[in-house]
Protein backbone atom coordinates (compact mmCIF):
# COMPACT_ATOMS: atom_id res chain seq x y z
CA UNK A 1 -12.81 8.16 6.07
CA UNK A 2 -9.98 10.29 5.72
CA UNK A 3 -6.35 9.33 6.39
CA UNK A 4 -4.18 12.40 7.06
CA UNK A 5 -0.46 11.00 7.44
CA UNK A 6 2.12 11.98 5.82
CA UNK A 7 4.94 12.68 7.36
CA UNK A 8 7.26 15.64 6.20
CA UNK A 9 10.58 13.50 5.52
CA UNK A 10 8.13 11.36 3.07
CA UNK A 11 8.14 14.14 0.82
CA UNK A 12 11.67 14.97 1.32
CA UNK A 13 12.10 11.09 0.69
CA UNK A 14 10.25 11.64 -2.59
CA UNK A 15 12.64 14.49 -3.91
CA UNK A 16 15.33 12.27 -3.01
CA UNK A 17 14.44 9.61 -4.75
CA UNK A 18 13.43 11.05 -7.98
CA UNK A 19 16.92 13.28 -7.77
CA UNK A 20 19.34 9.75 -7.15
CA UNK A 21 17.21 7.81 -10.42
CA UNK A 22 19.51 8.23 -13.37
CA UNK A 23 21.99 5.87 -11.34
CA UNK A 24 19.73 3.20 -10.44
CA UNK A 25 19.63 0.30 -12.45
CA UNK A 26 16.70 -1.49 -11.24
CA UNK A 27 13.77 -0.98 -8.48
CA UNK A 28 13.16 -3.15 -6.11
CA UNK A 29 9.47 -2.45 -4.85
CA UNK A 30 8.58 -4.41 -1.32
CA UNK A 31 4.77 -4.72 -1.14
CA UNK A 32 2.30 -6.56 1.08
CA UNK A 33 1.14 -9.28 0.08
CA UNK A 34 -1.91 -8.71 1.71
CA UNK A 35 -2.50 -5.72 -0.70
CA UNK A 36 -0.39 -6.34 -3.57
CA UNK A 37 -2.03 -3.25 -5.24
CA UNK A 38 -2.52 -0.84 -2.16
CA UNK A 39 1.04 -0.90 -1.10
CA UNK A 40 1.80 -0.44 -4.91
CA UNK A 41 2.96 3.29 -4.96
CA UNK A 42 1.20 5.50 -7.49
CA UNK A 43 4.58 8.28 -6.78
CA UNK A 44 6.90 5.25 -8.56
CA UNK A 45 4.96 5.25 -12.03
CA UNK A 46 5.94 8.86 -12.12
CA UNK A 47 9.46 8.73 -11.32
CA UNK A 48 10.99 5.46 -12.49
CA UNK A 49 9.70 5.95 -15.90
CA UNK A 50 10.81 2.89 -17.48
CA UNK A 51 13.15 1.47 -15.18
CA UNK A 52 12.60 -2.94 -14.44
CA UNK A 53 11.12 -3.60 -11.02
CA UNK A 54 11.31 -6.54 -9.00
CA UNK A 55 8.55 -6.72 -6.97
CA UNK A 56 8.80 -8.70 -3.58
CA UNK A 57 5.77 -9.55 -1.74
CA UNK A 58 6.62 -9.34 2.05
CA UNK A 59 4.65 -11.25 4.89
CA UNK A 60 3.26 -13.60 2.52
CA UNK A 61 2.56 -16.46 5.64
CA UNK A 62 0.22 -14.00 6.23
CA UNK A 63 -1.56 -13.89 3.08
CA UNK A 64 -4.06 -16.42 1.52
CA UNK A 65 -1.45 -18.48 -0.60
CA UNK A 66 -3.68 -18.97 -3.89
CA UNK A 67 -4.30 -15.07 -3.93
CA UNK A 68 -0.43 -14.47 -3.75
CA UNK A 69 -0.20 -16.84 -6.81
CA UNK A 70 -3.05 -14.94 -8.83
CA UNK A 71 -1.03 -11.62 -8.10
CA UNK A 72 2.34 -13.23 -9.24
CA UNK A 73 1.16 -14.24 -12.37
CA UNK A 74 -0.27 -10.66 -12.93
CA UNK A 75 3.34 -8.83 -12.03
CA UNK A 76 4.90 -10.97 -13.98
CA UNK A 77 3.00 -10.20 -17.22
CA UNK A 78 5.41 -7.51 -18.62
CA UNK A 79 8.55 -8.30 -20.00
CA UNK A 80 10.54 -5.30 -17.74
CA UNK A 81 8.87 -6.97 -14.48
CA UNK A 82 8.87 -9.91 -12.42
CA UNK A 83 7.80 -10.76 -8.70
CA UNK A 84 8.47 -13.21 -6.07
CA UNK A 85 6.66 -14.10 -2.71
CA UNK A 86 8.87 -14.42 0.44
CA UNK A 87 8.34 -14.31 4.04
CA UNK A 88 10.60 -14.51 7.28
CA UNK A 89 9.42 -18.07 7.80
CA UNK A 90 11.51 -19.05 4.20
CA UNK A 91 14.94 -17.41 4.05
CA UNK A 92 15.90 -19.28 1.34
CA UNK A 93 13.31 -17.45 -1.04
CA UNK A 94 15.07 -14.56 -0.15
CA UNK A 95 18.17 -15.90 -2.30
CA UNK A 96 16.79 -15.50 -5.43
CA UNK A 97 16.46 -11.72 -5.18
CA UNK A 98 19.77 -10.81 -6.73
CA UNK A 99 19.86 -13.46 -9.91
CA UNK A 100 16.05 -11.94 -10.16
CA UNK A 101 18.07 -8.43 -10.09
CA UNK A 102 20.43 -9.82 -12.06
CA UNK A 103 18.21 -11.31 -15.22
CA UNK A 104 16.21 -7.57 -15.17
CA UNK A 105 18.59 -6.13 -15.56
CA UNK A 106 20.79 -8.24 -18.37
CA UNK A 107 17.50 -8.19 -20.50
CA UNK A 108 17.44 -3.86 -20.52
CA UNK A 109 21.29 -2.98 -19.98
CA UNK A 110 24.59 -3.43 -21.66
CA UNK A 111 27.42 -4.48 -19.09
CA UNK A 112 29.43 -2.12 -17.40
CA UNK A 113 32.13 -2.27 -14.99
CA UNK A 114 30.81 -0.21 -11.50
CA UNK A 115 28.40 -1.97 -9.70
CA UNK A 116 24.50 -1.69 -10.50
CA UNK A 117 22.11 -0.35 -8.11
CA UNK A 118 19.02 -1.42 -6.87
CA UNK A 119 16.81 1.17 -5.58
CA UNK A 120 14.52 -0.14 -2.45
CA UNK A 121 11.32 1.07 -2.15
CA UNK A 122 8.04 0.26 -0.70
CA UNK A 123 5.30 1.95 1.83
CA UNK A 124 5.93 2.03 5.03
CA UNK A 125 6.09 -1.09 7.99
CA UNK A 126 6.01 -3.34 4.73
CA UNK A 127 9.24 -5.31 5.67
CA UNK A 128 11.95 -3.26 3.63
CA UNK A 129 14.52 -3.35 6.22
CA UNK A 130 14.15 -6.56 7.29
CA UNK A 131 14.68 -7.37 3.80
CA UNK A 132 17.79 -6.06 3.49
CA UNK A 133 18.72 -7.37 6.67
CA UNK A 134 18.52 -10.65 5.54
CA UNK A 135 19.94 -9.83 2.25
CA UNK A 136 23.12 -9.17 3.91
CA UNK A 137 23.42 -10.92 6.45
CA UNK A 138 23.89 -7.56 8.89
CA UNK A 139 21.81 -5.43 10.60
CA UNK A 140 21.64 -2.14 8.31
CA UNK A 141 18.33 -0.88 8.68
CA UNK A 142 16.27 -0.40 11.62
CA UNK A 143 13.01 -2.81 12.09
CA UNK A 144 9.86 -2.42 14.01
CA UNK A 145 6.29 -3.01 14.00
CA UNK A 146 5.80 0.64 13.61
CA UNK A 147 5.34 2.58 9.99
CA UNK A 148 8.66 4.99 9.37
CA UNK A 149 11.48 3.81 10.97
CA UNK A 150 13.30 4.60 8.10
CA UNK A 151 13.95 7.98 7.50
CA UNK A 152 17.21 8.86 5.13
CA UNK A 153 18.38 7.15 1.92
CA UNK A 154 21.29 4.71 3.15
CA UNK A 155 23.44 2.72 0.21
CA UNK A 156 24.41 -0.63 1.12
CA UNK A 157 26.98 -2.90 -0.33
CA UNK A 158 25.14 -6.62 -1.02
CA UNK A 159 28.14 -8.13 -3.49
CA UNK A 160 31.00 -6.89 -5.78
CA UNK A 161 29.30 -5.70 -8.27
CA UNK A 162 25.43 -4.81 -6.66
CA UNK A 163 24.65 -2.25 -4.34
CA UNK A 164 21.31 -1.25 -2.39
CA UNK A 165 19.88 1.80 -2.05
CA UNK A 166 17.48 2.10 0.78
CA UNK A 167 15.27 4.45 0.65
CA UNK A 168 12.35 5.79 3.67
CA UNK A 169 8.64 3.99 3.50
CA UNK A 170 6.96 6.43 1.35
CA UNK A 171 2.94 6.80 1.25
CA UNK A 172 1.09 9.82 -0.90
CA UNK A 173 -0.78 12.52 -0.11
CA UNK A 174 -4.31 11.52 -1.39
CA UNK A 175 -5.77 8.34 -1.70
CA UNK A 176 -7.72 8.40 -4.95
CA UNK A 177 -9.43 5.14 -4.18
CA UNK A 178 -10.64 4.97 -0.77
CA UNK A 179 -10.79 1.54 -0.52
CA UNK A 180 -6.71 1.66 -0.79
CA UNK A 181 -6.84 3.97 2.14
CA UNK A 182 -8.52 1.38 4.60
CA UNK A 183 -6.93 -1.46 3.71
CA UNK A 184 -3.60 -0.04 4.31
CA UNK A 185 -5.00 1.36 7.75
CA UNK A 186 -5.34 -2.15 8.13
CA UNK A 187 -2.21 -3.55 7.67
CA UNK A 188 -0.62 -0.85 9.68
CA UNK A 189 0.85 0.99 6.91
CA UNK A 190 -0.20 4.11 8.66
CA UNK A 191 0.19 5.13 12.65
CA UNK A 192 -3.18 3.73 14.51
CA UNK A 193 -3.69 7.69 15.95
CA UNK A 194 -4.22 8.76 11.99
CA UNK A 195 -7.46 6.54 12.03
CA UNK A 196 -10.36 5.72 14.05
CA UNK A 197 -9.67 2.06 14.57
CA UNK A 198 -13.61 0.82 14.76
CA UNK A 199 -14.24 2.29 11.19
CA UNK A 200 -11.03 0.69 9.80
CA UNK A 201 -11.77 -2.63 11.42
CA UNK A 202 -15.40 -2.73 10.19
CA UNK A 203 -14.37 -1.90 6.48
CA UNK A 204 -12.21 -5.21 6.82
CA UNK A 205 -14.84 -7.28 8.35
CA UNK A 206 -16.89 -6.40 5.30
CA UNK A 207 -14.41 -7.85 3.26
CA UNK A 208 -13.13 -10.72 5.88
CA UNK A 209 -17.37 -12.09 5.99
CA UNK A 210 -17.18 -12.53 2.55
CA UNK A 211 -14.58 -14.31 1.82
CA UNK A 212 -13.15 -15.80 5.10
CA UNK A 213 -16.36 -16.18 6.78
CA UNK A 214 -15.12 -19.67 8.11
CA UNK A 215 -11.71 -18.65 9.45
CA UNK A 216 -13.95 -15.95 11.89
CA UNK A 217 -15.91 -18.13 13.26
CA UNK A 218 -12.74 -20.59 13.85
CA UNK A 219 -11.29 -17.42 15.87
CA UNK A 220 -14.26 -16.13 17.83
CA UNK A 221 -17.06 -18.91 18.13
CA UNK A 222 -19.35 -20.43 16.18
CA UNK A 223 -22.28 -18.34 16.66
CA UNK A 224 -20.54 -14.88 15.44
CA UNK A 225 -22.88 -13.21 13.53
CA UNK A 226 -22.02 -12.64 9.59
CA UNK A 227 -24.58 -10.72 8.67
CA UNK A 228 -23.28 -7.03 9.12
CA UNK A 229 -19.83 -5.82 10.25
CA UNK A 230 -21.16 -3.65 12.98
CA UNK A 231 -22.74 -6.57 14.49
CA UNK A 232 -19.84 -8.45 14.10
CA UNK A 233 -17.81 -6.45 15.68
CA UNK A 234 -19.88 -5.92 18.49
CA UNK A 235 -19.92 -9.23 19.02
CA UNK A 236 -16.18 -10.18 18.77
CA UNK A 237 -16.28 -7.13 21.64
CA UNK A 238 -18.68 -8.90 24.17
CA UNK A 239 -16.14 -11.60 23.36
CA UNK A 240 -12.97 -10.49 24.42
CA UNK A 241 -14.38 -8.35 27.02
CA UNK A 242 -14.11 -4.76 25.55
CA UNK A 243 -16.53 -3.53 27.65
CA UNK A 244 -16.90 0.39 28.28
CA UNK A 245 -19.49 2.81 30.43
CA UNK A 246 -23.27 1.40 30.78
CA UNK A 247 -22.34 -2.25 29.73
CA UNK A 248 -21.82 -1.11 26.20
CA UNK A 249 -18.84 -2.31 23.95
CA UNK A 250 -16.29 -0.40 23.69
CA UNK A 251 -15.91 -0.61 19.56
CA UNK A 252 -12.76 1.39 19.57
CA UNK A 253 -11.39 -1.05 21.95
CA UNK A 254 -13.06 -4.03 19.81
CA UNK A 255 -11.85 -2.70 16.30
CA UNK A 256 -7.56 -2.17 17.29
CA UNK A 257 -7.91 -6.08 18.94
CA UNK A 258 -9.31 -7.46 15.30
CA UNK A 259 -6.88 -4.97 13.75
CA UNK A 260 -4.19 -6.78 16.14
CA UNK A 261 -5.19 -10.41 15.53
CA UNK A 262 -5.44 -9.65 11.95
CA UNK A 263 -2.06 -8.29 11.54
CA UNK A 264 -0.35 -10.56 13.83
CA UNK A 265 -1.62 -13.38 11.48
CA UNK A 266 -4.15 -15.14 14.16
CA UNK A 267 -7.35 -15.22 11.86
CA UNK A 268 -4.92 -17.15 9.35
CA UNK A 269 -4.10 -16.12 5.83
CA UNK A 270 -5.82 -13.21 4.15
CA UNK A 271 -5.73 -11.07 1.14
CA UNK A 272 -7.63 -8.03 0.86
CA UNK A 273 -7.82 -7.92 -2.70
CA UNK A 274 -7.24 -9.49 -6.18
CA UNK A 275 -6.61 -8.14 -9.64
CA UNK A 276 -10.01 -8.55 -10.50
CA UNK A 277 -11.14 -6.27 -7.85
CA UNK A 278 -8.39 -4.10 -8.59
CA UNK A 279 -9.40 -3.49 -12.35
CA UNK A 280 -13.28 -2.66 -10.84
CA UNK A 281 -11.39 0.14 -8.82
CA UNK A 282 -9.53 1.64 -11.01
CA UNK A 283 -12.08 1.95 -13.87
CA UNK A 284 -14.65 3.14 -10.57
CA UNK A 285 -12.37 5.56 -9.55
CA UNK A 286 -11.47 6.86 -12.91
CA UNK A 287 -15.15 7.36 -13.69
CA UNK A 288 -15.45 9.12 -10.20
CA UNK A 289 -12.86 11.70 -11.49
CA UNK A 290 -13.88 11.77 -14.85
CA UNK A 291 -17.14 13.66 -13.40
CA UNK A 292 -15.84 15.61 -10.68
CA UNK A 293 -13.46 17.22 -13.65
CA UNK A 294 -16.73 17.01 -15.99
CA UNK A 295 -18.19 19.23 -12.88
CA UNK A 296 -15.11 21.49 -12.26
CA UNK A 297 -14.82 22.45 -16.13
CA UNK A 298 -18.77 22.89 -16.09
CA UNK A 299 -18.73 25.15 -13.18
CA UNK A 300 -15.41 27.21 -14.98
CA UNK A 301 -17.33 27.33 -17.90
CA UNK A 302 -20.75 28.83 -16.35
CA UNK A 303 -18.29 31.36 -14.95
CA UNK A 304 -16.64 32.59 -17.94
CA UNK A 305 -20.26 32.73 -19.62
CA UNK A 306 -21.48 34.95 -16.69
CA UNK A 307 -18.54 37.26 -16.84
CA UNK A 308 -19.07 37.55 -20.19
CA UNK A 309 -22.36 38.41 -20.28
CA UNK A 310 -21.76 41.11 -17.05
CA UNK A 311 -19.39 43.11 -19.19
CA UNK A 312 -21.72 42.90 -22.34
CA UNK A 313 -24.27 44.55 -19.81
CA UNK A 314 -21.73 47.18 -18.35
CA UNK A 315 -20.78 47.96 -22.36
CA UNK A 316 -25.03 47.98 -23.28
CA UNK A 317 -25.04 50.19 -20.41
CA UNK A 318 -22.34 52.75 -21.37
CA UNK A 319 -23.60 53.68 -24.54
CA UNK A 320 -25.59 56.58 -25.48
């Protein structure tokens, strides 16, 4: 499947960004901790170079708890990063954020009198301004359950001597690994019209029968089939009533009500993936590439042969 959304002012948003840098001091990247690595934007390794980041894991009442630990352990591993789990249902995680800001940035910087800067970034609808929000104590930022409410750098005043920078949710143009794609689809990273909701929602029930095979049934009866997502699905449909033309279920209908539950937290905690399955991904994908650029520099190469050969032929031809 193909998800085609991005927004103009994201790529502003990215020039914008990369331009303000050289005064930020630190980036703090909000993911989901739901998909700790697809909401980790591939754009920031390009532009922040080697700046510390601070990465917060939003909505983490909605993630499965021992997955959120596996993935804090893994952030955590380099000496210019750390990470911390928070959700709306604990505001007093959400105190630790500036001595975590604060002990970043002591470990790479000598002191200086301005105030430091933290740069706020994540994907869209991943909690950024409701972060700040509560950061402050004021209502700075817009919030919704909507992707790109956010769309101009703001910078906010937190204490004397920190500052925010806020910055729009921010996806890229091409997801490499396609996997990434869905699950942020899933999460709502994305506007529903960009996707066809029944695909989305069976690519997480493929994941969802694996490993939370229990917590389904729990939600929609005993005798739900966990066999095959499509069947699933249909039957979670007959279910709830999603019922189209000629008694059939309505799967479009069927897919954005599991899309629903599942974002609204109602199947319980999930994650969507782990660092193990993000290491497969990564070396899958890179192989993928590796041999569609094997293919591309094959086909160049077959070219340059054959023009080579047609102008050996035009000079065998031209001479007496």
């Amino acid at each position: 499947m193909t998800i085609n959304w991005f927004p103009g002012h994201m790529h502003k948003a990215r020039k914008e960004m990369a331009k303000v840098l050289p005064e930020i001091d630190v980036i703090l990247e909000v993911l989901d901790a739901r998909i700790p690595w697809s909401s980790d934007n591939p754009m920031l390794t390009d532009i922040a170079k080697h700046k510390p980041v601070l990465r917060v894991l939003t909505k983490s009442d909605l993630a499965d708890k021992s997955r959120t630990e596996e993935w804090l352990e893994f952030f955590r591993s380099n000496e210019q990063q750390d990470a911390l789990a928070i959700s709306t249902a604990e505001p007093a995680k959400y105190k630790e954020i500036p001595e975590r800001l604060k002990a970043l940035v002591t470990v790479t910087k000598t002191p200086r009198l301005k105030s430091r800067v933290a740069m706020v970034v994540g994907i869209p609808n991943v909690g950024k301004s409701t972060l700040i929000n509560k950061l402050t104590g004021r209502v700075h930022a817009k919030t919704g359950n909507e992707p790109a409410i956010t769309k101009r750098q703001q910078l906010i005043i937190l204490t004397d001597s920190w500052n925010l920078r806020d910055t729009p949710g921010v996806l890229w143009p091409k997801f490499e690994n396609a996997a990434s794609g869905y699950r942020l689809a899933a999460t709502g990273a994305v506007r529903d019209t960009a996707m066809d909701s029944a695909e989305v929602a069976s690519y997480l029930l493929d994941h969802l029968i694996v490993e939370y095979g229990d917590a389904l049934r729990a939600r929609y009866g005993a005798e739900l089939p966990l066999n095959d997502s499509v069947d699933t699905l249909e039957c979670i449909g007959r279910k709830r009533g999603c019922i189209g033309a000629g008694a059939m279920v309505d799967f479009d209908r069927a897919g954005r009500l599991l899309l629903q539950e599942f974002r609204d937290g109602l199947l319980g905690g999930m994650t969507l993936e782990t660092p193990a399955i993000r290491l497969k991904e990564l070396q899958e994908t890179e192989a993928r590439l590796a041999k569609i650029a094997a293919k591309k520099e094959a086909r160049k190469e077959k070219k340059t042969q054959e023009r080579a050969e047609n102008r050996a032929r035009k000079n065998a031809a031209k001479r007496p």
